[in-house]
C-alpha atoms as a PDB file:
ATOM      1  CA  UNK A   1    -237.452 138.331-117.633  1.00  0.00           C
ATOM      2  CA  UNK A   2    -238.134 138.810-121.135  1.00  0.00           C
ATOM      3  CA  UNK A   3    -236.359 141.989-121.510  1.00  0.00           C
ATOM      4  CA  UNK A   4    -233.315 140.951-119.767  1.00  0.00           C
ATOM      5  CA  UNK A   5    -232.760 137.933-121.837  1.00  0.00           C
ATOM      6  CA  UNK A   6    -233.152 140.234-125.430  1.00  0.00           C
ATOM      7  CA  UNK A   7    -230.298 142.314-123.875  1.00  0.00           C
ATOM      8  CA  UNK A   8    -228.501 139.607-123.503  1.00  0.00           C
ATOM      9  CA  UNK A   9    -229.003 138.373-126.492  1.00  0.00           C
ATOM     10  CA  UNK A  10    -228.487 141.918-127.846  1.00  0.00           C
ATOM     11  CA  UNK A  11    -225.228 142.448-126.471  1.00  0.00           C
ATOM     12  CA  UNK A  12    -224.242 138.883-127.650  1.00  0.00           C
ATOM     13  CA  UNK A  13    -224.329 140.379-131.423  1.00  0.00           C
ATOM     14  CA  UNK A  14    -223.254 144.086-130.547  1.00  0.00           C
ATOM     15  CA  UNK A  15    -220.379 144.485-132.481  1.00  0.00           C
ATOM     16  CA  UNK A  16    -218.856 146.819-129.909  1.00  0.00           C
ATOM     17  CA  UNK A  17    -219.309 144.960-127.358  1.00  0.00           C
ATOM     18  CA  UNK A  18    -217.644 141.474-129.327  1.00  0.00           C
ATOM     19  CA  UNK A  19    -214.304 143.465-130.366  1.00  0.00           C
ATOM     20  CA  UNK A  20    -213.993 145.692-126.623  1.00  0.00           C
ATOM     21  CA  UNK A  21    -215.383 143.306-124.173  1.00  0.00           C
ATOM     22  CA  UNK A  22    -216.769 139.925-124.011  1.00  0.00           C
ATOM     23  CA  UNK A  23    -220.507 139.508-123.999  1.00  0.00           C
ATOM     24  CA  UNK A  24    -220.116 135.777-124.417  1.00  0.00           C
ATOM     25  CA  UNK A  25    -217.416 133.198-123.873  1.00  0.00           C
ATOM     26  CA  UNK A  26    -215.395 133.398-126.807  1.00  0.00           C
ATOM     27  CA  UNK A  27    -212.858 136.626-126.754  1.00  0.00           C
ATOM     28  CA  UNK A  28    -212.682 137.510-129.531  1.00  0.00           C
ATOM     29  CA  UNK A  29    -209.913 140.765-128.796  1.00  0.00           C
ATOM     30  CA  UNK A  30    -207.736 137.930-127.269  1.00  0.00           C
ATOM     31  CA  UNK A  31    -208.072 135.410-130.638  1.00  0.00           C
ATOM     32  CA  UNK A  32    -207.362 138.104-133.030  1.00  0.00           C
ATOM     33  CA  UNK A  33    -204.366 139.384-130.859  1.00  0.00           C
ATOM     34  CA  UNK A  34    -202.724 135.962-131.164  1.00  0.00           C
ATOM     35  CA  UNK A  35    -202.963 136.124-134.816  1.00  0.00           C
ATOM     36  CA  UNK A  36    -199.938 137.330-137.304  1.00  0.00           C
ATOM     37  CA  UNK A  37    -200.264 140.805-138.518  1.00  0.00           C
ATOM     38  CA  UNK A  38    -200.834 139.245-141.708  1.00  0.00           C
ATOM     39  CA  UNK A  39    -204.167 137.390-140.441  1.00  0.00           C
ATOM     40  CA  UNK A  40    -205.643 139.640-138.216  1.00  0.00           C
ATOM     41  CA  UNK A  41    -205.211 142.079-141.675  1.00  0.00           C
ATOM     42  CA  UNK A  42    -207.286 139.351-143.221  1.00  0.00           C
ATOM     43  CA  UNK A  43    -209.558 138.997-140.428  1.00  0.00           C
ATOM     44  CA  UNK A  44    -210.288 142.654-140.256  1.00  0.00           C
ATOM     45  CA  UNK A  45    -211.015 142.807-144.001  1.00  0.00           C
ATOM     46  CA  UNK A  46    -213.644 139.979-143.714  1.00  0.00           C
ATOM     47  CA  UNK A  47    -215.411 141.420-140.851  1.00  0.00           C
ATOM     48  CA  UNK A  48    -215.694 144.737-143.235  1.00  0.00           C
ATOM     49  CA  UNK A  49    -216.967 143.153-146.402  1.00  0.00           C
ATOM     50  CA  UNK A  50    -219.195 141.314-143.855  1.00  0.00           C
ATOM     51  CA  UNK A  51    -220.978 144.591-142.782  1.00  0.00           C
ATOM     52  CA  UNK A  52    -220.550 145.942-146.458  1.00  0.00           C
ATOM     53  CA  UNK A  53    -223.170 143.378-147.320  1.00  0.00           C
ATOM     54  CA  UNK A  54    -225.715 145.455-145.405  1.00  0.00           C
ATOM     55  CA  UNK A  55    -225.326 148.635-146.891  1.00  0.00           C
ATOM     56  CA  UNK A  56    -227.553 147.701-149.679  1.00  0.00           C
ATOM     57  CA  UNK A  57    -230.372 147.506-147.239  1.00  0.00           C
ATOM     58  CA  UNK A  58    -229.406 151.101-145.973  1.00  0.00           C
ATOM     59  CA  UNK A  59    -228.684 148.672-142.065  1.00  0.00           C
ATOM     60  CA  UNK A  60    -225.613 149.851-141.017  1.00  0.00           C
ATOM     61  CA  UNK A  61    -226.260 153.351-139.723  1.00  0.00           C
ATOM     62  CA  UNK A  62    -229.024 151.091-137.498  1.00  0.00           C
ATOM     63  CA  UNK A  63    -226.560 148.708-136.560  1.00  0.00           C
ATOM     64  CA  UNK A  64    -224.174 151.474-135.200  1.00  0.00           C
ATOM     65  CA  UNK A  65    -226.674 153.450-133.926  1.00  0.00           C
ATOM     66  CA  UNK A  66    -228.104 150.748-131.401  1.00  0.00           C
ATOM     67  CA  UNK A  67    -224.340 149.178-130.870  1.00  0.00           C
ATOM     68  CA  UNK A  68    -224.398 152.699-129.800  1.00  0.00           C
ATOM     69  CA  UNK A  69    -226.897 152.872-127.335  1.00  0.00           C
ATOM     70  CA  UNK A  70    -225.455 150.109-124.821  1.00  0.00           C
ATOM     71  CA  UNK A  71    -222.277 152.003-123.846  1.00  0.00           C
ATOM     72  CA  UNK A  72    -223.755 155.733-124.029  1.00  0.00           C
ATOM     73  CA  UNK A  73    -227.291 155.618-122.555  1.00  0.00           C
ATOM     74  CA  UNK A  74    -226.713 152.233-120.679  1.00  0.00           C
ATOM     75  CA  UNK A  75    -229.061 149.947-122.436  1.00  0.00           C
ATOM     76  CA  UNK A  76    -231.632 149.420-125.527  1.00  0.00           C
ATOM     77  CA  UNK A  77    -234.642 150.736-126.568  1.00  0.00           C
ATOM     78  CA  UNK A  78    -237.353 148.800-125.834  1.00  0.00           C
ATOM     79  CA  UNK A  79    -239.575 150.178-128.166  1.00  0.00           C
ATOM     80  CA  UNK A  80    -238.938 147.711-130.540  1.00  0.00           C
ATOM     81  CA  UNK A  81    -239.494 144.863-128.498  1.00  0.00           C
ATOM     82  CA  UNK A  82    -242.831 145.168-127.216  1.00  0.00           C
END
């Protein structure tokens, strides 16, 4: 039960997942698509300085390595978990 609600919860956050499919109830593909060019410009530049913010702490080859994981191999290692 546990390890079906952390891939849940996983997927909720996969950043993949939020801008190609819907892993929760807001869609987000759908909200951007109804913005202006100008906005979604805007939106897509805050979403970048966003993940900037992690490259001091050498994350984001982690983050897109397990957002990854889910559409290639079909799930995420539990390793980590347990």
């Amino acid at each position: 039960m546990i390890a079906s609600e952390v891939r849940r919860t996983t997927d909720q956050w996969n950043p993949l997942k939020i801008a190609f499919e819907r892993p929760h109830e807001a869609d987000f593909p759908a909200a951007l698509m109804a913005l202006g060019w100008r906005d979604r410009a805007k939106v897509l530049r805050d979403l970048w300085r966003f993940v900037v913010l992690y490259k001091e702490f050498k994350w984001g080859r982690q983050m897109l390595r397990v957002a990854m994981q889910r559409p290639l191999i079909g799930g995420y290692s539990m390793q980590r978990w347990l």
